[in-house]
C-alpha atoms as a PDB file:
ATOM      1  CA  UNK A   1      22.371 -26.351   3.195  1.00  0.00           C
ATOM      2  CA  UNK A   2      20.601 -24.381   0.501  1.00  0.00           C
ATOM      3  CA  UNK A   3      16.891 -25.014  -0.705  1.00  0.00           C
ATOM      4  CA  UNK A   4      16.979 -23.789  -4.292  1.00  0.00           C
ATOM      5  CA  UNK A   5      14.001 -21.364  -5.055  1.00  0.00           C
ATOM      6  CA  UNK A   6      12.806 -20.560  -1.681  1.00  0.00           C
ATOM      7  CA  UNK A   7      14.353 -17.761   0.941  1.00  0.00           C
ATOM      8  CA  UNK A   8      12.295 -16.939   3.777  1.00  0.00           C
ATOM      9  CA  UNK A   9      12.008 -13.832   6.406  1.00  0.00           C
ATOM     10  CA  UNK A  10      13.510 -14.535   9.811  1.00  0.00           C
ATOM     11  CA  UNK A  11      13.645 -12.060  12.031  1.00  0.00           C
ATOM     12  CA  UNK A  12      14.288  -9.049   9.446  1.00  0.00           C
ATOM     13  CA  UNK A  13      17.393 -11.018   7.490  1.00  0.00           C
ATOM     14  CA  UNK A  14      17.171 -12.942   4.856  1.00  0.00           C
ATOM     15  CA  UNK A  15      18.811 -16.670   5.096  1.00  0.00           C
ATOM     16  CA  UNK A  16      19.366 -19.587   3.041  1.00  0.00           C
ATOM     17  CA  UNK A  17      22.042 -21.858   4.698  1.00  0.00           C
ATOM     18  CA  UNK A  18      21.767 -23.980   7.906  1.00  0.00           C
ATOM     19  CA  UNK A  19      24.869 -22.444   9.466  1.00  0.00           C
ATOM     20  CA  UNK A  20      22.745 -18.708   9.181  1.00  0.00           C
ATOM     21  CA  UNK A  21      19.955 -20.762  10.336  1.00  0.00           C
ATOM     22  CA  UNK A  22      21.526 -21.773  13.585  1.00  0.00           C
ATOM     23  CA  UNK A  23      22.704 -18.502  14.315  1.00  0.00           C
ATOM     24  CA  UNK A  24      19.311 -16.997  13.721  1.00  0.00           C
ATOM     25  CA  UNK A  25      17.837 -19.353  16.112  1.00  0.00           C
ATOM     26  CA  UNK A  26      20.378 -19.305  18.592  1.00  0.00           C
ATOM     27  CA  UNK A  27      19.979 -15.153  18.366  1.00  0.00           C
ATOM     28  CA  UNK A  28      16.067 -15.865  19.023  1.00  0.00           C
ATOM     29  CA  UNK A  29      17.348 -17.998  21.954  1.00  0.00           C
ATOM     30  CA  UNK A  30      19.138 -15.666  23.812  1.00  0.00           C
ATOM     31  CA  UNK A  31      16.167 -12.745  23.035  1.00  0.00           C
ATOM     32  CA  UNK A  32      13.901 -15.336  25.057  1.00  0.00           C
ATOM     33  CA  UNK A  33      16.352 -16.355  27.867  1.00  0.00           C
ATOM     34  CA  UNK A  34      16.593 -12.217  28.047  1.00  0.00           C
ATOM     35  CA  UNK A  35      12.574 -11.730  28.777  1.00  0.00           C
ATOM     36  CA  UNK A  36      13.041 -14.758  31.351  1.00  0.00           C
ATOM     37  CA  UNK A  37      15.943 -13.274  33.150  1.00  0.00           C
ATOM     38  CA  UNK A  38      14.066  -9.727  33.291  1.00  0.00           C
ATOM     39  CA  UNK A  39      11.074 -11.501  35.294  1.00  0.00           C
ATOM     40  CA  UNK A  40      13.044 -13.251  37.914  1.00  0.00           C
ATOM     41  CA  UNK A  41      11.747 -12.122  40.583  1.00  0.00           C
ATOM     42  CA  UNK A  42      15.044 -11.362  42.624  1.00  0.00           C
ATOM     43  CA  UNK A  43      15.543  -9.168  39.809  1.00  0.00           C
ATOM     44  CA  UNK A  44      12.735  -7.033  40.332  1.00  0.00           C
ATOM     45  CA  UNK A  45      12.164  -6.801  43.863  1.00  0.00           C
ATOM     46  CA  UNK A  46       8.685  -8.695  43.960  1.00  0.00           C
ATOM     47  CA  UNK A  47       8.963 -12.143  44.816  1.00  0.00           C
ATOM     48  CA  UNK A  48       4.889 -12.813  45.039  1.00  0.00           C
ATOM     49  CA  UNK A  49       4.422 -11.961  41.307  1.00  0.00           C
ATOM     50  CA  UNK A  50       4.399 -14.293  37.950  1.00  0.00           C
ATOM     51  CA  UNK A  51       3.967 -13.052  34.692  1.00  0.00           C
ATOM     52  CA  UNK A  52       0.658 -14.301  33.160  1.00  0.00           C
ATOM     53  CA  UNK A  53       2.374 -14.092  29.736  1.00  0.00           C
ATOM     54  CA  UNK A  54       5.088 -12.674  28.096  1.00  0.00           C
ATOM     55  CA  UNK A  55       5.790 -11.933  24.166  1.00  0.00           C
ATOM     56  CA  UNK A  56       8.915 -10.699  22.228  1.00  0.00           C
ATOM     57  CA  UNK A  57       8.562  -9.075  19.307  1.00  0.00           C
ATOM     58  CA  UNK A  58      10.742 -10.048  16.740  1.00  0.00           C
ATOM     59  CA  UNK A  59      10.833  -7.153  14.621  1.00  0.00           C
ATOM     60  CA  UNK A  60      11.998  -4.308  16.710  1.00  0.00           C
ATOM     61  CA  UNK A  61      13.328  -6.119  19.515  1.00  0.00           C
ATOM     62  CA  UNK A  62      10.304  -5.314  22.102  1.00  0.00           C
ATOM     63  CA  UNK A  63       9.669  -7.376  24.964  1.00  0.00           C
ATOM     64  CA  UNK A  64       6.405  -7.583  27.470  1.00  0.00           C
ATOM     65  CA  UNK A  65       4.718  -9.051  30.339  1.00  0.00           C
ATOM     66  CA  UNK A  66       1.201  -8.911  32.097  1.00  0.00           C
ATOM     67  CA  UNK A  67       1.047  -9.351  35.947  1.00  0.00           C
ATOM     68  CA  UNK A  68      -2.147  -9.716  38.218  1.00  0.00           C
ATOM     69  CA  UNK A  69      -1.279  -6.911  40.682  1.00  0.00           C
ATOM     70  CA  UNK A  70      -1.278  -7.366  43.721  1.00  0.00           C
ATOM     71  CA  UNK A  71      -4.454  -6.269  44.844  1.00  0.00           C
ATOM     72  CA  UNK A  72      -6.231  -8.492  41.995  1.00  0.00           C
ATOM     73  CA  UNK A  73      -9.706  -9.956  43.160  1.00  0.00           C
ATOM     74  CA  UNK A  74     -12.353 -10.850  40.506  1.00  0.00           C
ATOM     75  CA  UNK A  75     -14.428  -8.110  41.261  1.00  0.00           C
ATOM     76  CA  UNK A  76     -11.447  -5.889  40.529  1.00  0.00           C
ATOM     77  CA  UNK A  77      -9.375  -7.559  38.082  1.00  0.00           C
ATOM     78  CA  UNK A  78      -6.409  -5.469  37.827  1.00  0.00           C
ATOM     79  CA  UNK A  79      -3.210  -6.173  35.677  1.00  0.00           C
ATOM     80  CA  UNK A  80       0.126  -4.399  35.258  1.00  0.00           C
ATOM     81  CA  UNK A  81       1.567  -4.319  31.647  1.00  0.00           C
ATOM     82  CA  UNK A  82       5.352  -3.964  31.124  1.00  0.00           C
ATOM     83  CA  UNK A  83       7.061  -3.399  28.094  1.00  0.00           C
ATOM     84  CA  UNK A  84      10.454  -2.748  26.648  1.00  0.00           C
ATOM     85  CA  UNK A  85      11.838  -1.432  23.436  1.00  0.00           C
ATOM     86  CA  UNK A  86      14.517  -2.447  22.103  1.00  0.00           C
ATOM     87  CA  UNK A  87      17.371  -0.300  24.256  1.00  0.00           C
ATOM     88  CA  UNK A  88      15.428  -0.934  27.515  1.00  0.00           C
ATOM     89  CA  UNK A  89      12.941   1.869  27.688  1.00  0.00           C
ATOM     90  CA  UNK A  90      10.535   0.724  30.108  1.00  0.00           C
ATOM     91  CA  UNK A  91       6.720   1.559  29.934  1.00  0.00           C
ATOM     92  CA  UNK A  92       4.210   0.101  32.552  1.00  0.00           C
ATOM     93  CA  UNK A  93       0.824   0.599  32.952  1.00  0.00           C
ATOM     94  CA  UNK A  94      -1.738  -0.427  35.986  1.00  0.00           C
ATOM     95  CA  UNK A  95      -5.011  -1.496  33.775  1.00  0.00           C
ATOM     96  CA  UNK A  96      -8.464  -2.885  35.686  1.00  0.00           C
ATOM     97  CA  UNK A  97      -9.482  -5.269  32.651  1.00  0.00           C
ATOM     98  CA  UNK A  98     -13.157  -5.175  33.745  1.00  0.00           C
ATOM     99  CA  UNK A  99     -13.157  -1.114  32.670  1.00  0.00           C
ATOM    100  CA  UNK A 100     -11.485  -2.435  28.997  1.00  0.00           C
ATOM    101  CA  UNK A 101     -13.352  -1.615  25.814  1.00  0.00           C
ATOM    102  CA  UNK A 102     -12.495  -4.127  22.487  1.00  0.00           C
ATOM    103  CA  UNK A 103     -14.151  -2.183  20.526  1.00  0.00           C
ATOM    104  CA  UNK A 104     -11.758   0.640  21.013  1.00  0.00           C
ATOM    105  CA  UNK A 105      -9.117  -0.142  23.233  1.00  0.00           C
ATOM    106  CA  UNK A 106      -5.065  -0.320  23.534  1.00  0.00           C
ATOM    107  CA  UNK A 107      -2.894  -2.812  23.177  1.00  0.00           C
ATOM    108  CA  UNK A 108      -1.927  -2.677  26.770  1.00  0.00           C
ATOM    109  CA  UNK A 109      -5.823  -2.787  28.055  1.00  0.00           C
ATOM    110  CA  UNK A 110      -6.349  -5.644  24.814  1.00  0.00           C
ATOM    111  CA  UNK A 111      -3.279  -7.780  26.630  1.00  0.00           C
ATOM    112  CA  UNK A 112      -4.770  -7.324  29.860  1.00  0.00           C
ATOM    113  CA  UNK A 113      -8.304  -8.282  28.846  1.00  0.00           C
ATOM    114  CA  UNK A 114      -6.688 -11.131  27.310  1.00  0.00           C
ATOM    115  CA  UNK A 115      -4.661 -12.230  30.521  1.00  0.00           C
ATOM    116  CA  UNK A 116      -8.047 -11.828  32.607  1.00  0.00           C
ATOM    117  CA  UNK A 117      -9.878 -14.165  30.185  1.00  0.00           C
ATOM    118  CA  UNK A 118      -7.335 -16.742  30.563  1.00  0.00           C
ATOM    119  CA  UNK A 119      -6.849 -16.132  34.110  1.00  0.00           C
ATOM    120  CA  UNK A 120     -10.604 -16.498  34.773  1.00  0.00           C
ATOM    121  CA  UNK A 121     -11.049 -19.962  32.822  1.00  0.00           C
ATOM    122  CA  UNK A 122     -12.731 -18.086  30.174  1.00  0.00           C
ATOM    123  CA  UNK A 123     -10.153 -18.670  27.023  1.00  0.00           C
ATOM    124  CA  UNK A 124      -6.971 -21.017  27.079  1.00  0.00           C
ATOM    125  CA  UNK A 125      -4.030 -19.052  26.129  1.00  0.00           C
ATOM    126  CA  UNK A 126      -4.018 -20.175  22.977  1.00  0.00           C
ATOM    127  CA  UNK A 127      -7.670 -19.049  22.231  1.00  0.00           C
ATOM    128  CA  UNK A 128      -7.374 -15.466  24.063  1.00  0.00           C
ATOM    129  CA  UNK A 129      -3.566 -14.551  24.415  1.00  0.00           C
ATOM    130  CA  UNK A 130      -2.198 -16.062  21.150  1.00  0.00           C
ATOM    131  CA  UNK A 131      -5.420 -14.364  19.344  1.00  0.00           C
ATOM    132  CA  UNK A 132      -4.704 -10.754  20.720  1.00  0.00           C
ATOM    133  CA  UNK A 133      -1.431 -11.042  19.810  1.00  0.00           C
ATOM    134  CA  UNK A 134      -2.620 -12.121  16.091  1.00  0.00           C
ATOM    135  CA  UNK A 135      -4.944  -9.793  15.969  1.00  0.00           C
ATOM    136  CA  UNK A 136      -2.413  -7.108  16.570  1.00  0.00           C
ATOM    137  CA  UNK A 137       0.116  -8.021  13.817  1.00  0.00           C
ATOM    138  CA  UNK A 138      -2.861  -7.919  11.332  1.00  0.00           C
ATOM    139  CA  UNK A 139      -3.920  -4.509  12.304  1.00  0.00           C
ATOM    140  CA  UNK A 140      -0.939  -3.651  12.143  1.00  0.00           C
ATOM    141  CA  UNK A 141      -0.083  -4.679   8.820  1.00  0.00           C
ATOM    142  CA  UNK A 142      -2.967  -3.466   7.857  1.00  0.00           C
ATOM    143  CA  UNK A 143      -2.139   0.195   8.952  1.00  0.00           C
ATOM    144  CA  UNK A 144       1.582  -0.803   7.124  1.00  0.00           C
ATOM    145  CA  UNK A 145       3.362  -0.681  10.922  1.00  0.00           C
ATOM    146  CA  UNK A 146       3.822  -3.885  11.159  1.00  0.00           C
ATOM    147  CA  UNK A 147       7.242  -3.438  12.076  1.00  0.00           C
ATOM    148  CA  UNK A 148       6.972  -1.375  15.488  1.00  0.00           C
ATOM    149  CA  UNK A 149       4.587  -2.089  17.845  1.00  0.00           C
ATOM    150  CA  UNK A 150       2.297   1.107  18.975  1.00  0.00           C
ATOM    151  CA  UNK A 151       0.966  -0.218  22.417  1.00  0.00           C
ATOM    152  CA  UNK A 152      -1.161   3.091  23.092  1.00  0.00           C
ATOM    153  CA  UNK A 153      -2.818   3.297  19.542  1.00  0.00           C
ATOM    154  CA  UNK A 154      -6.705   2.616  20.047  1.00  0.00           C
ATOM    155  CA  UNK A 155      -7.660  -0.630  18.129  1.00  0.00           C
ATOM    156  CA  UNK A 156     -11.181  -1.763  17.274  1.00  0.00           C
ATOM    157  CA  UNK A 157     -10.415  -5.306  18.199  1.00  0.00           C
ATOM    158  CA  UNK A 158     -13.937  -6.625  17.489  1.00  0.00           C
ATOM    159  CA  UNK A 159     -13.255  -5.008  13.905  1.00  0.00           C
ATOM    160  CA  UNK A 160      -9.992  -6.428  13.655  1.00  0.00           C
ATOM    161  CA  UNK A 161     -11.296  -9.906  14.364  1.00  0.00           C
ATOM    162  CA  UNK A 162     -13.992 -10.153  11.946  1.00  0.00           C
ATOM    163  CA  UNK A 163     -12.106  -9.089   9.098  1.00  0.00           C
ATOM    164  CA  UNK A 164      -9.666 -12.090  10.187  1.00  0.00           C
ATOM    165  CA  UNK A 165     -12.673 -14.473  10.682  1.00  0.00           C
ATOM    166  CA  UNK A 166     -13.805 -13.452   7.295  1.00  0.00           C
ATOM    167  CA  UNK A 167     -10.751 -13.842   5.621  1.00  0.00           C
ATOM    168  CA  UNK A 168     -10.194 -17.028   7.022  1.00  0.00           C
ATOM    169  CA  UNK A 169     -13.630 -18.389   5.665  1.00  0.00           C
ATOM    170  CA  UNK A 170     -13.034 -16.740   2.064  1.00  0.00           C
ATOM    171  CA  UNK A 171      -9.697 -18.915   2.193  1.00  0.00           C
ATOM    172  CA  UNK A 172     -11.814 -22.394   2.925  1.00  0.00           C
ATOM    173  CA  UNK A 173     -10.317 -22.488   6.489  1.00  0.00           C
ATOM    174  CA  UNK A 174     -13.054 -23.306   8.397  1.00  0.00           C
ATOM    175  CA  UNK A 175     -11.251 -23.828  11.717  1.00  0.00           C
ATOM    176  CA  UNK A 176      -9.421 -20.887  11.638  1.00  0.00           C
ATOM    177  CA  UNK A 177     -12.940 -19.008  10.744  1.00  0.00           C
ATOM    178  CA  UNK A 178     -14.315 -21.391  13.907  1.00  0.00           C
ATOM    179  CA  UNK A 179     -11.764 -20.302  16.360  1.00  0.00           C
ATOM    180  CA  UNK A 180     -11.786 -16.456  15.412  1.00  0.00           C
ATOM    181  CA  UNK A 181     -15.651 -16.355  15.724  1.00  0.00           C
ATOM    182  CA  UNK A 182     -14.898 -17.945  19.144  1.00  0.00           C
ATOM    183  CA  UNK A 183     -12.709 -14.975  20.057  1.00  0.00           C
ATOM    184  CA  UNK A 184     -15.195 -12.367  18.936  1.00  0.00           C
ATOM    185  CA  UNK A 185     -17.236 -14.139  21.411  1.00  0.00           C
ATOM    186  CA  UNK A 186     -14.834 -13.505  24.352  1.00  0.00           C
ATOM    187  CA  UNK A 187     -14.861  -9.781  22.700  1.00  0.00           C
ATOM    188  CA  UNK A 188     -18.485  -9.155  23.027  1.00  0.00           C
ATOM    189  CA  UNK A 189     -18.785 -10.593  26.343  1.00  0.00           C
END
């Protein structure tokens, strides 16, 4: 089923039937059942760890998790960061979120500073996790990349987030503007 006038952008194609639709969705499907089946733990060896969170990026086809490590205590809150592109190419980094820097920082540090906010009661995923991960995409566009994900390009976050809390109020969206000022909060510590 067509809707006359309006096309929209899923996942880099173009699609204006229900059949295409389904397809598209049932593609995104199996892209998500993909990150699941590469954290089972009998997979990996490790049976103790859980991902925190994981993303998929559309666009390119990257995928990602964040892990407390195993030697994790709150005075040393240490994550691992995994991420594949889109043939498999794995990068992993060991990151102790307490030494992490928003205003100048990685994505991989960023995604663990977000995991140890959420972890620590500090930020529901929604209000840390989802934010980073919003944040990112902006910058991103911003900087006309925001097709490929650069995990090891230095971000100011805090930066990033105002200009999205300031947009947001020039719109009228006040609750948007409410919960982005509540990020830069978990930003400046």
């Amino acid at each position: 089923m067509a809707v006359n006038g309006i096309s929209g952008n899923y996942c880099g194609t173009e699609y204006t039937d229900s059949k295409t639709l389904k397809a598209a969705d049932e593609d995104f499907a199996g892209r998500i059942s993909d990150i699941a089946k590469s954290a089972d733990p009998k997979k990996t060896g490790n049976t103790e760890e859980k991902p925190v969170f994981r993303w998929l990026y559309s666009a390119d086809g990257s995928t990602g998790e964040v892990y407390k490590a195993q030697d994790y205590t709150l005075e040393h809150p240490v994550y691992r960061v995994k991420s594949w592109d889109a043939a498999g190419n794995l990068t992993e980094r060991v990151i102790d979120a307490s030494q992490v820097n928003p205003r100048g920082c990685n994505t991989y540090e960023m995604y663990a500073y977000a995991a140890d906010l959420k972890e620590t009661g500090k930020g529901s995923f929604e209000e840390t996790v989802m934010h980073a991960v919003s944040a990112k995409a902006a910058a991103g566009a911003e900087q006309k990349t925001w097709n490929t994900w650069d995990f090891s390009k230095s971000i100011n976050w805090t930066e990033t987030v105002r200009e999205l809390m300031q947009s947001a109020y020039d719109f009228g969206d006040l609750k948007g503007y409410l919960e982005w000022k509540k990020f830069l909060g978990f930003l400046k510590g």
